[in-house]
ModelCIF file with pLDDT and N, C-alpha, C, O atoms, coordinates in Angstrom:
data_MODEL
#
_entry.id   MODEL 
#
_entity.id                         1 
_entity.type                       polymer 
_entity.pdbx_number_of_molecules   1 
#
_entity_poly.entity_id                      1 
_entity_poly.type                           'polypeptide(L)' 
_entity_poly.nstd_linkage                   no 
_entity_poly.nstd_monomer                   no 
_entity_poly.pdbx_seq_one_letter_code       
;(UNK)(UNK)(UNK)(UNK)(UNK)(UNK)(UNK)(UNK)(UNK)(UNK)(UNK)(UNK)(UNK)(UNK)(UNK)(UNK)
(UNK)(UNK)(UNK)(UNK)(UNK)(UNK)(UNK)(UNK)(UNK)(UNK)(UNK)(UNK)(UNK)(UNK)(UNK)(UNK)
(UNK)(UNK)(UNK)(UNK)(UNK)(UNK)(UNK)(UNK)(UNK)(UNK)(UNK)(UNK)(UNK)
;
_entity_poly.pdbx_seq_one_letter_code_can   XXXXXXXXXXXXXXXXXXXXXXXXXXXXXXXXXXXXXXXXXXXXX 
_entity_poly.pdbx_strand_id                 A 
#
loop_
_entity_poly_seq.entity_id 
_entity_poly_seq.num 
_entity_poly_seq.mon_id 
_entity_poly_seq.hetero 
1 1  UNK n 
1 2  UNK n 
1 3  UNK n 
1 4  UNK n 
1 5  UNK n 
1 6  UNK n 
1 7  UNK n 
1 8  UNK n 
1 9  UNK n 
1 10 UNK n 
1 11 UNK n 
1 12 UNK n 
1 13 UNK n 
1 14 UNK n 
1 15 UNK n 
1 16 UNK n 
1 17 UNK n 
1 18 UNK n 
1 19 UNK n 
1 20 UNK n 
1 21 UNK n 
1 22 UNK n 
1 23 UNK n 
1 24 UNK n 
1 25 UNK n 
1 26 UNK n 
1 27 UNK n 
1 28 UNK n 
1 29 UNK n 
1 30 UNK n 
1 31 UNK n 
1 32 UNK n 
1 33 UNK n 
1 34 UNK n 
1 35 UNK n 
1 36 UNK n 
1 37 UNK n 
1 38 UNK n 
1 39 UNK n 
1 40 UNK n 
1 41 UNK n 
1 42 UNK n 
1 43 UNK n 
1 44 UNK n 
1 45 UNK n 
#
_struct_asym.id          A 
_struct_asym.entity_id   1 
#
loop_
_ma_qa_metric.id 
_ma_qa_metric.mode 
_ma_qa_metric.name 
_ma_qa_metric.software_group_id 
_ma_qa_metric.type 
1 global pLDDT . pLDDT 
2 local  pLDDT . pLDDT 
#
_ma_qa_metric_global.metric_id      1 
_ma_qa_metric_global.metric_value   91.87 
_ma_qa_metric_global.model_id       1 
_ma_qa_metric_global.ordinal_id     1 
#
loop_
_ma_qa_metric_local.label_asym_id 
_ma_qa_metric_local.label_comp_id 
_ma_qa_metric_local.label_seq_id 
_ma_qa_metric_local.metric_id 
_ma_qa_metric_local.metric_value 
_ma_qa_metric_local.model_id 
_ma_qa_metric_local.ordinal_id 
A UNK 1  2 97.00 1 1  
A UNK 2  2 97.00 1 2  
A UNK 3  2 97.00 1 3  
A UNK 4  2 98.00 1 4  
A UNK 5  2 98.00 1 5  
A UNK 6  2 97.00 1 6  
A UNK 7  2 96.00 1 7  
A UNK 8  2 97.00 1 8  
A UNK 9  2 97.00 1 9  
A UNK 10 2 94.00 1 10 
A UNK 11 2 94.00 1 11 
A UNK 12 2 96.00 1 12 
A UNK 13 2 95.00 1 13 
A UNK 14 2 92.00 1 14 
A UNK 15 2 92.00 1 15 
A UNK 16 2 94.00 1 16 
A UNK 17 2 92.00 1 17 
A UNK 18 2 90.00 1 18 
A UNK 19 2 89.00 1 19 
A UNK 20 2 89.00 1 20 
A UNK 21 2 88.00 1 21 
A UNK 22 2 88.00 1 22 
A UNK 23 2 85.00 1 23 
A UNK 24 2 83.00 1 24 
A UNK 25 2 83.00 1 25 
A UNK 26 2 84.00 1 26 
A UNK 27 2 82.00 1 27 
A UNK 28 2 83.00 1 28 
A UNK 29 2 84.00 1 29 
A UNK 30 2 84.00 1 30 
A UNK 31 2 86.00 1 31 
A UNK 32 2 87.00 1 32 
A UNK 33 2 86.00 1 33 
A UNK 34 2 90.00 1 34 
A UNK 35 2 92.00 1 35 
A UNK 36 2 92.00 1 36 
A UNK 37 2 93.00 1 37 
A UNK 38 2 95.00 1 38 
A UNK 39 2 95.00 1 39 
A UNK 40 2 95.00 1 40 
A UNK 41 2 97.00 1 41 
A UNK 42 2 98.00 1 42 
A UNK 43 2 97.00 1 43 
A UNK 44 2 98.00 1 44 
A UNK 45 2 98.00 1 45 
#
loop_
_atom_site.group_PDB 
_atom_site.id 
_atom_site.type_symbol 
_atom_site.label_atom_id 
_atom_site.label_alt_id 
_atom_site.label_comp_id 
_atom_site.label_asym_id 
_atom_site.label_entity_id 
_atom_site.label_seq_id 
_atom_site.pdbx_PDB_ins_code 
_atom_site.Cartn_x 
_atom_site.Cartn_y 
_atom_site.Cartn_z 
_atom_site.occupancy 
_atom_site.B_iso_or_equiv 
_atom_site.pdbx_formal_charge 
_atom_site.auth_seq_id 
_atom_site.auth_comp_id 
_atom_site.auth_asym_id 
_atom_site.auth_atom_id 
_atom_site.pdbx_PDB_model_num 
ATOM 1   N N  . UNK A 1 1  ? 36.930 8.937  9.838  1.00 97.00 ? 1  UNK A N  1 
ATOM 2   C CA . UNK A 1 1  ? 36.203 10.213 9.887  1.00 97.00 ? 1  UNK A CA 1 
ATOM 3   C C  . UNK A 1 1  ? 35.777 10.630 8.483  1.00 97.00 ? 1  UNK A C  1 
ATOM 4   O O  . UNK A 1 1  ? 34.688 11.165 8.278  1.00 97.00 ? 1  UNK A O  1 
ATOM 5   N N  . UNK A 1 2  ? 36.785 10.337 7.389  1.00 97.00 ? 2  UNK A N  1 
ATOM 6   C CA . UNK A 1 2  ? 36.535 10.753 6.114  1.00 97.00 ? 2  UNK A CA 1 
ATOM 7   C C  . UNK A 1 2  ? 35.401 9.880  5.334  1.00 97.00 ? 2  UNK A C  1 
ATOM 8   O O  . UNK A 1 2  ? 34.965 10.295 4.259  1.00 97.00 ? 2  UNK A O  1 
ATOM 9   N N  . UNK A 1 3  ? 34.848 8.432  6.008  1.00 97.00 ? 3  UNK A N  1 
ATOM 10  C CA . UNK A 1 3  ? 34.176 7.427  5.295  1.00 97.00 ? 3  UNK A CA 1 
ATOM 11  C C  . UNK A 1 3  ? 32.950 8.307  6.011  1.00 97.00 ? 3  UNK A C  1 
ATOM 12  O O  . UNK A 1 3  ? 32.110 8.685  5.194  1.00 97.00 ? 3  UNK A O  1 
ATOM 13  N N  . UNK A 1 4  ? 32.697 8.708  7.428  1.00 98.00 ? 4  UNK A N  1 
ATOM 14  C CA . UNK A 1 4  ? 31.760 8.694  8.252  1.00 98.00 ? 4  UNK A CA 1 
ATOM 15  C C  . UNK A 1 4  ? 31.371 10.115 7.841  1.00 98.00 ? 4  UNK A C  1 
ATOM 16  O O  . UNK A 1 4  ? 30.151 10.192 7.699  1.00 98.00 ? 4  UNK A O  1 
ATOM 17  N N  . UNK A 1 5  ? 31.910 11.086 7.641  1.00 98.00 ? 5  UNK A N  1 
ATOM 18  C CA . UNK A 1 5  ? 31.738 12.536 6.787  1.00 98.00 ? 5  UNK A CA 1 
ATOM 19  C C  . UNK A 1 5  ? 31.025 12.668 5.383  1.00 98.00 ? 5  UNK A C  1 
ATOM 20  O O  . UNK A 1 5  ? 30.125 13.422 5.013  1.00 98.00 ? 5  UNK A O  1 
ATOM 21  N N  . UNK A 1 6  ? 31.798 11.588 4.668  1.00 97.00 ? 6  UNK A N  1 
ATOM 22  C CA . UNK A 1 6  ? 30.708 11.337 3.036  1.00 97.00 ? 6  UNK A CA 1 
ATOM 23  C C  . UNK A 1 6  ? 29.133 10.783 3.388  1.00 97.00 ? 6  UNK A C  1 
ATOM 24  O O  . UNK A 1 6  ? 27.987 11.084 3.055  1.00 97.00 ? 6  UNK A O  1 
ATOM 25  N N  . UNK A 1 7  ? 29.884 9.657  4.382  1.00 96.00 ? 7  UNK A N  1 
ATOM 26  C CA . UNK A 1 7  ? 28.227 9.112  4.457  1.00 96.00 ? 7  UNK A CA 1 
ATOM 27  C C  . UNK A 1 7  ? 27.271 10.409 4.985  1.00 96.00 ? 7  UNK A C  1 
ATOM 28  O O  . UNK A 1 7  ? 26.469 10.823 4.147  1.00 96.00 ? 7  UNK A O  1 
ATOM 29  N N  . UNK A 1 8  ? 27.290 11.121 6.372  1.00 97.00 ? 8  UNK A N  1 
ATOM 30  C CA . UNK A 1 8  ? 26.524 11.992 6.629  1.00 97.00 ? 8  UNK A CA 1 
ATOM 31  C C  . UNK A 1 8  ? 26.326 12.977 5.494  1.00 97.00 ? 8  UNK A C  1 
ATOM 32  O O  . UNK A 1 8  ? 25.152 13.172 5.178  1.00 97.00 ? 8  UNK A O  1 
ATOM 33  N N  . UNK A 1 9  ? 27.142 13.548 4.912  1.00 97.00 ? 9  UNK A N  1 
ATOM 34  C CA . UNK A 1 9  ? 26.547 14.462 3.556  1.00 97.00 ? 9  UNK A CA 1 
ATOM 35  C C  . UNK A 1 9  ? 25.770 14.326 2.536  1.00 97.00 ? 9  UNK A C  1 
ATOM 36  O O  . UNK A 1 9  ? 25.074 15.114 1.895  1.00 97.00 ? 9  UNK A O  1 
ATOM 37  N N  . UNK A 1 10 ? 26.085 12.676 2.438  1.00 94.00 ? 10 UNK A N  1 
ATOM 38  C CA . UNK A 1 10 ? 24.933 11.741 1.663  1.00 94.00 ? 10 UNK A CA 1 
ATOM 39  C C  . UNK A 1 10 ? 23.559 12.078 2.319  1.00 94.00 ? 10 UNK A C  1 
ATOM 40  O O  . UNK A 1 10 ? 22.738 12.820 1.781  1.00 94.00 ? 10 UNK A O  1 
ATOM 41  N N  . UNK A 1 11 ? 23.368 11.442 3.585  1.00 94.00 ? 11 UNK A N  1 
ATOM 42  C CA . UNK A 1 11 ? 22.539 11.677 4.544  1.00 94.00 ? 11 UNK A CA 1 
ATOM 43  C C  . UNK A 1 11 ? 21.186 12.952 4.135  1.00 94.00 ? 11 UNK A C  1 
ATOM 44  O O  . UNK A 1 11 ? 20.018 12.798 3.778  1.00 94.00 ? 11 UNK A O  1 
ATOM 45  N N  . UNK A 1 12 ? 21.962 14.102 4.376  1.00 96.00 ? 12 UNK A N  1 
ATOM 46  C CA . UNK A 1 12 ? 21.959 15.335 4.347  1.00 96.00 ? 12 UNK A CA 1 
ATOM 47  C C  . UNK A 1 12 ? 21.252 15.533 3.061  1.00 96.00 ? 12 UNK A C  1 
ATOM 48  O O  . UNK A 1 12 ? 20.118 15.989 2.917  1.00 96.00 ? 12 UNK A O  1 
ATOM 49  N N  . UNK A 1 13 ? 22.061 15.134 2.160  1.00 95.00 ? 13 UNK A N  1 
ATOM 50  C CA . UNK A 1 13 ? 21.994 15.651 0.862  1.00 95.00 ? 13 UNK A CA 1 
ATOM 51  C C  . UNK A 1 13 ? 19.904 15.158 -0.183 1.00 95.00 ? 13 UNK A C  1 
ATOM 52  O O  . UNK A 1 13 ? 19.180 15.577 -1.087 1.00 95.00 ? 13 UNK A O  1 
ATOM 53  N N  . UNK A 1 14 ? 19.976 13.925 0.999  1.00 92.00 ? 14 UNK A N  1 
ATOM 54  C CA . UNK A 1 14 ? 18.883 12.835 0.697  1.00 92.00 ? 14 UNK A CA 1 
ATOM 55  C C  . UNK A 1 14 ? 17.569 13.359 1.591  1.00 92.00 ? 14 UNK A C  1 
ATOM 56  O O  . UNK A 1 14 ? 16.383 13.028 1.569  1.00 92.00 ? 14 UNK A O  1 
ATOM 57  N N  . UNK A 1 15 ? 18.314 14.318 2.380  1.00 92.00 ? 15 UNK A N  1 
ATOM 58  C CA . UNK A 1 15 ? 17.379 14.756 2.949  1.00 92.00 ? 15 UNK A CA 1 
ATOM 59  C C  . UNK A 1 15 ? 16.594 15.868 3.014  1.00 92.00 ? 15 UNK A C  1 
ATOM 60  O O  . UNK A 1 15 ? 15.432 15.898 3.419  1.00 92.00 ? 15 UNK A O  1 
ATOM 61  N N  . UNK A 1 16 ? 17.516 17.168 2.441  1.00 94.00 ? 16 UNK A N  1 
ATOM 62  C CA . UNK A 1 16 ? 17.174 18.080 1.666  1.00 94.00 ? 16 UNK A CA 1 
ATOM 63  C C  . UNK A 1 16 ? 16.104 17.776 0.310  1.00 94.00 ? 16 UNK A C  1 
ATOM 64  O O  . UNK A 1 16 ? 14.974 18.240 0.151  1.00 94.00 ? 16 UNK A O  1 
ATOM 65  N N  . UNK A 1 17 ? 16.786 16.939 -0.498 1.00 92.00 ? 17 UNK A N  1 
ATOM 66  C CA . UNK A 1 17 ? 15.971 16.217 -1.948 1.00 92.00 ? 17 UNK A CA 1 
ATOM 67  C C  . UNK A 1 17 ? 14.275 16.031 -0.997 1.00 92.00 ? 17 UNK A C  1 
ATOM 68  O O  . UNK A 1 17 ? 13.402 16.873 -1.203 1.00 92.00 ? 17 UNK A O  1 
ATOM 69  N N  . UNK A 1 18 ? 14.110 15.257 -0.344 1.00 90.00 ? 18 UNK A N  1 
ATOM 70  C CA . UNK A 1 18 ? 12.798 14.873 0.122  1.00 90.00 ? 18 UNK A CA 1 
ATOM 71  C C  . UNK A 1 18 ? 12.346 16.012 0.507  1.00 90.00 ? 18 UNK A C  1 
ATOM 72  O O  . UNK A 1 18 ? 11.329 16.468 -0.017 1.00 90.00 ? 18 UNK A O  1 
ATOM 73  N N  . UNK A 1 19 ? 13.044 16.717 1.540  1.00 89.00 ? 19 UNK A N  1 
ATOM 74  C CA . UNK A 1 19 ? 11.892 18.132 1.996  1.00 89.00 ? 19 UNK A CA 1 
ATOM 75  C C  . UNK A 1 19 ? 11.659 18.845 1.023  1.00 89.00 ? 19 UNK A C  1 
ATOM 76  O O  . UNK A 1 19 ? 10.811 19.713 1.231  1.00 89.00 ? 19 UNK A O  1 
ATOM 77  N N  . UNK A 1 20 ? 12.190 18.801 -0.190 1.00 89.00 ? 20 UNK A N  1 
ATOM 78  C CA . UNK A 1 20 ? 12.152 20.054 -1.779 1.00 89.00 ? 20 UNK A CA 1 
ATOM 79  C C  . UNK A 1 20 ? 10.746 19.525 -2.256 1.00 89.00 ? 20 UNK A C  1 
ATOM 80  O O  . UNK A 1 20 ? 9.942  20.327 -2.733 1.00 89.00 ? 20 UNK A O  1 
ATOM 81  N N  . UNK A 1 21 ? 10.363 17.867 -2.107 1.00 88.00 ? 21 UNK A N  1 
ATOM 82  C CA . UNK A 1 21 ? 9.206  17.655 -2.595 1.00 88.00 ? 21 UNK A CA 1 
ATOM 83  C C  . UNK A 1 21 ? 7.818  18.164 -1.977 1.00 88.00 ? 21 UNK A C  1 
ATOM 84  O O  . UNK A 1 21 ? 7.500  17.971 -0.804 1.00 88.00 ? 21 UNK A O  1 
ATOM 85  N N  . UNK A 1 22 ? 7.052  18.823 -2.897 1.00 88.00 ? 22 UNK A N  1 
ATOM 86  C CA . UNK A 1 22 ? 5.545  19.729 -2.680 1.00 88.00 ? 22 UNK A CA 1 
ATOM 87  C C  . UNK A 1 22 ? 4.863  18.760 -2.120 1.00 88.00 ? 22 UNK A C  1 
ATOM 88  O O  . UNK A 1 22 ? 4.796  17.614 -2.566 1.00 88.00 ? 22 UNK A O  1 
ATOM 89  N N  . UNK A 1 23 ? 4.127  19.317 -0.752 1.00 85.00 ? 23 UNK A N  1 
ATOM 90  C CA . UNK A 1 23 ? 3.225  18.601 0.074  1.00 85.00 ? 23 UNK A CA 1 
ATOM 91  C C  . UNK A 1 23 ? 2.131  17.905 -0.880 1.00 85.00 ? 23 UNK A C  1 
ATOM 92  O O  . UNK A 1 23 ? 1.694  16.824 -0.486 1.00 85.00 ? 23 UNK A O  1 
ATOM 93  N N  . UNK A 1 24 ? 1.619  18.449 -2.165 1.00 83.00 ? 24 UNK A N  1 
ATOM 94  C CA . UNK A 1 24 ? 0.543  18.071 -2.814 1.00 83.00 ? 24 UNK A CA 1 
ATOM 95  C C  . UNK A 1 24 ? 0.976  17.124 -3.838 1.00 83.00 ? 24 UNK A C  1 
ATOM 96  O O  . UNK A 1 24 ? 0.062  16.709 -4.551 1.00 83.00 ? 24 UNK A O  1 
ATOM 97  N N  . UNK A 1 25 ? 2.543  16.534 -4.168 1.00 83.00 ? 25 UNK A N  1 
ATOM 98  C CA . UNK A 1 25 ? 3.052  16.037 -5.090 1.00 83.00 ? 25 UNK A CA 1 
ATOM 99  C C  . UNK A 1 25 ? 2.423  14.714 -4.746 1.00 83.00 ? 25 UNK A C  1 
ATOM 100 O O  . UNK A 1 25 ? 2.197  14.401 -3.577 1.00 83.00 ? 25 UNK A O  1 
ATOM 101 N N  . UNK A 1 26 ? 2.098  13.816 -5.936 1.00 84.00 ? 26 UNK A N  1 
ATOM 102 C CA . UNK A 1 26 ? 2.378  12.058 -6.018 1.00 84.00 ? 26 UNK A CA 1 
ATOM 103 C C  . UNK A 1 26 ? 3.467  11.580 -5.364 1.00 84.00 ? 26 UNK A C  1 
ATOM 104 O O  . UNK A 1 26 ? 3.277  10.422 -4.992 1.00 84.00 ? 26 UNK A O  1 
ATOM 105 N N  . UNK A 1 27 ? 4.935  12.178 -4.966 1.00 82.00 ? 27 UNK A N  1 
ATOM 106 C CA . UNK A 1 27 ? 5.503  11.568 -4.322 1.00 82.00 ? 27 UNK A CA 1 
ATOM 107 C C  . UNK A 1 27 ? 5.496  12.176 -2.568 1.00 82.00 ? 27 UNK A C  1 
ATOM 108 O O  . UNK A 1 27 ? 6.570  12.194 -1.966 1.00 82.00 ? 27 UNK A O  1 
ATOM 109 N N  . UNK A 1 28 ? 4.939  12.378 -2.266 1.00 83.00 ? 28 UNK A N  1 
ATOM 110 C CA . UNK A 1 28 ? 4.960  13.056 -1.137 1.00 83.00 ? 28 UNK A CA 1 
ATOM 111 C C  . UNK A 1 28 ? 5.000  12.321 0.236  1.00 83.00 ? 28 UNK A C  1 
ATOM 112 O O  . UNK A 1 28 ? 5.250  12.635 1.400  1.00 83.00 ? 28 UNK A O  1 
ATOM 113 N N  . UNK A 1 29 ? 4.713  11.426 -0.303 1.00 84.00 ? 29 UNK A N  1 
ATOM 114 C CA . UNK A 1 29 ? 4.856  10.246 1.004  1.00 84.00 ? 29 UNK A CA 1 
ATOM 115 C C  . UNK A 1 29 ? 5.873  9.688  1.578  1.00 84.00 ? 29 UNK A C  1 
ATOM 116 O O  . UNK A 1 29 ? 5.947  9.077  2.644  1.00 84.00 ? 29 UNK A O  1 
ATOM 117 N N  . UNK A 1 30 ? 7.262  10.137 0.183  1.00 84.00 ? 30 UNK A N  1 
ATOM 118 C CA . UNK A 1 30 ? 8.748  9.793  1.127  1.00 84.00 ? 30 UNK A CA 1 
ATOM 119 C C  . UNK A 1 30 ? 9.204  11.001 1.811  1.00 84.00 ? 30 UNK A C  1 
ATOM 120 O O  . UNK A 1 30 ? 10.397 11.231 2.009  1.00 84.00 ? 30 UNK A O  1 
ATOM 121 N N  . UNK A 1 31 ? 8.144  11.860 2.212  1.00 86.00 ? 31 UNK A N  1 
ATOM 122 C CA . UNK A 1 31 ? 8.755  12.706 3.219  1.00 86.00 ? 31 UNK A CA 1 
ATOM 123 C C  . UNK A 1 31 ? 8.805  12.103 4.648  1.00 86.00 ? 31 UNK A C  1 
ATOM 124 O O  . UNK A 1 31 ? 9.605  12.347 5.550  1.00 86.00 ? 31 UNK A O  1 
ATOM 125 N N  . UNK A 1 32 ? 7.606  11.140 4.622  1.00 87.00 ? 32 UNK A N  1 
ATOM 126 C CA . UNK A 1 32 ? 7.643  9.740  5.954  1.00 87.00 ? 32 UNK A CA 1 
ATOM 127 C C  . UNK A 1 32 ? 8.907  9.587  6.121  1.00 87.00 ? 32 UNK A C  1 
ATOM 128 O O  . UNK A 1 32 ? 9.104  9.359  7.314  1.00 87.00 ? 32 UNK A O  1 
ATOM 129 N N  . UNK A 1 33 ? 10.278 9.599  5.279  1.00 86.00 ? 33 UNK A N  1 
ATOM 130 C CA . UNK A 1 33 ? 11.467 9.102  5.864  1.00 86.00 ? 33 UNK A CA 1 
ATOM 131 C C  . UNK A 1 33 ? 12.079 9.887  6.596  1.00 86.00 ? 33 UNK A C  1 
ATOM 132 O O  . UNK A 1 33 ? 12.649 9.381  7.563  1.00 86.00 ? 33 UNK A O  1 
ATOM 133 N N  . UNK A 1 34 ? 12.185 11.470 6.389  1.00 90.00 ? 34 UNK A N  1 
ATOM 134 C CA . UNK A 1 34 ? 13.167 11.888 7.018  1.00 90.00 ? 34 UNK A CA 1 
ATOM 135 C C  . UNK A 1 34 ? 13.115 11.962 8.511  1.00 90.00 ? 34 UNK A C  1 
ATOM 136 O O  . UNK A 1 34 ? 14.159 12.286 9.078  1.00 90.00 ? 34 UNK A O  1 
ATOM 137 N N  . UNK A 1 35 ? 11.888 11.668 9.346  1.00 92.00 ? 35 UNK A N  1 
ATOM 138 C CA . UNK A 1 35 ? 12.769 11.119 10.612 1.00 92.00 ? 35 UNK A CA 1 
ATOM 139 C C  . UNK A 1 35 ? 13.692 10.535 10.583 1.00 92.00 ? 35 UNK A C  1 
ATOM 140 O O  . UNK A 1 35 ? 14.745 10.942 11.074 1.00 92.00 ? 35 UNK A O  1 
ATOM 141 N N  . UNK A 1 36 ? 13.499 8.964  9.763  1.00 92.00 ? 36 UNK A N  1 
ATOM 142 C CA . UNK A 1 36 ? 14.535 8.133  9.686  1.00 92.00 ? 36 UNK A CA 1 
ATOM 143 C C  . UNK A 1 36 ? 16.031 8.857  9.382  1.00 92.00 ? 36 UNK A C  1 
ATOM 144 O O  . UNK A 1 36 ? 17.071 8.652  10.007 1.00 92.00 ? 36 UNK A O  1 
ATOM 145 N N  . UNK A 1 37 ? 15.904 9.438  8.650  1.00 93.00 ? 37 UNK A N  1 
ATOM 146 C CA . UNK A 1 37 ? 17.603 9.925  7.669  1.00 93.00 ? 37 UNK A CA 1 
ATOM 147 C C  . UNK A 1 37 ? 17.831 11.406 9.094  1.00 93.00 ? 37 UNK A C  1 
ATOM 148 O O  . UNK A 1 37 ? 19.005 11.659 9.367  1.00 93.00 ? 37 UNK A O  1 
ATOM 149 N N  . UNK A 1 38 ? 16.934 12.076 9.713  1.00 95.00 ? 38 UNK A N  1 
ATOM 150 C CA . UNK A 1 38 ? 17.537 12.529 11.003 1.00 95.00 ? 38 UNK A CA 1 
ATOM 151 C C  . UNK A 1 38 ? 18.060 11.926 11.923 1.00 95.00 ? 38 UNK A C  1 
ATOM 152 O O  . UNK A 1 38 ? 19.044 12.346 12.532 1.00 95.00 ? 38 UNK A O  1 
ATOM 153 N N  . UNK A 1 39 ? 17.328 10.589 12.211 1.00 95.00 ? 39 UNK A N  1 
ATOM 154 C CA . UNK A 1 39 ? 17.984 9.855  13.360 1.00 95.00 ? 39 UNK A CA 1 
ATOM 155 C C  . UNK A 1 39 ? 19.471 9.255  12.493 1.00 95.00 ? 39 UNK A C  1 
ATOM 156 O O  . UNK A 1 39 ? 20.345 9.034  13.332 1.00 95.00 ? 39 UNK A O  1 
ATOM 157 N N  . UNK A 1 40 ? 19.902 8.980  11.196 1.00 95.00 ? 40 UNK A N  1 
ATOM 158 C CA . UNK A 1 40 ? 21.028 8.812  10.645 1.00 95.00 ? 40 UNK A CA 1 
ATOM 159 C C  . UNK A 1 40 ? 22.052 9.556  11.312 1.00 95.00 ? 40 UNK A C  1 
ATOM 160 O O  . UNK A 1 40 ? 23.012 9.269  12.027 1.00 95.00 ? 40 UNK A O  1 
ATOM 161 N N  . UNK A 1 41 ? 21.432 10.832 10.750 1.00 97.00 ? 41 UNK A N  1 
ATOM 162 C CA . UNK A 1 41 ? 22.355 11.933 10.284 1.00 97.00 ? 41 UNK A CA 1 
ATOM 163 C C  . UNK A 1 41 ? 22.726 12.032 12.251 1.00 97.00 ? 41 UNK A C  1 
ATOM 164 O O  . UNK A 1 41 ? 23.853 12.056 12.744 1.00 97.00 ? 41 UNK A O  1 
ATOM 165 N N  . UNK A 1 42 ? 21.649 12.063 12.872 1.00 98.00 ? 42 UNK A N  1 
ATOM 166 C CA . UNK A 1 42 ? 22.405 12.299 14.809 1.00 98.00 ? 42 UNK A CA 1 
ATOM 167 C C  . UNK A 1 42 ? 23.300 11.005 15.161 1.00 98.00 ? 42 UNK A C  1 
ATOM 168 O O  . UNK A 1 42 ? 24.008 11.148 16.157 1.00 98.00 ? 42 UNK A O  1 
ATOM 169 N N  . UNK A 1 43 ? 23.376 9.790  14.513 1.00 97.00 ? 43 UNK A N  1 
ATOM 170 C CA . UNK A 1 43 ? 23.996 9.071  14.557 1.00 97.00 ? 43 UNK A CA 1 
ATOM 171 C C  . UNK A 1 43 ? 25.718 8.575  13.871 1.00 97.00 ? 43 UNK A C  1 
ATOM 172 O O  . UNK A 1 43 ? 26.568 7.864  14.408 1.00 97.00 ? 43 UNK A O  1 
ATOM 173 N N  . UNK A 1 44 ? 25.751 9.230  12.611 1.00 98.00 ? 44 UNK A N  1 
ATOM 174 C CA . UNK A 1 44 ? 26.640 9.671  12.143 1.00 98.00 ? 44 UNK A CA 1 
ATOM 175 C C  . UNK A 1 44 ? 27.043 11.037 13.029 1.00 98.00 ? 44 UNK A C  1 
ATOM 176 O O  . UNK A 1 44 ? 27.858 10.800 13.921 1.00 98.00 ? 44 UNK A O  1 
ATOM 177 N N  . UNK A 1 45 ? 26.653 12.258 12.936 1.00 98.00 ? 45 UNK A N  1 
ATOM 178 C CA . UNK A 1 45 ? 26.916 12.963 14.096 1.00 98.00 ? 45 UNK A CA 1 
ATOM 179 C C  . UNK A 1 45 ? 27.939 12.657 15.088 1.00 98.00 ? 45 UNK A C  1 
ATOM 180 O O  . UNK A 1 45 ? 28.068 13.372 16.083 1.00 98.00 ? 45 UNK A O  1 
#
């Protein structure tokens, strides 16, 4: 539970970072992931 708890906060934490990035930024295109790191995070869940 304690390995599977860090990982999801990781998760989380990676996923917050991406939504902080401005729709108009040069990097804006790894906001494409966070479906991915949601379906993580419901899987860790």
């Amino acid at each position: 539970i304690s390995l599977l708890t860090a990982r999801l906060g990781a998760v989380v934490a990676r996923a917050r970072l991406l939504n902080a990035i401005p729709d108009g930024s040069e990097k804006a295109q790894m906001k494409n992931d966070v479906p991915r790191l949601k379906t993580r995070a419901r899987l860790l869940r």
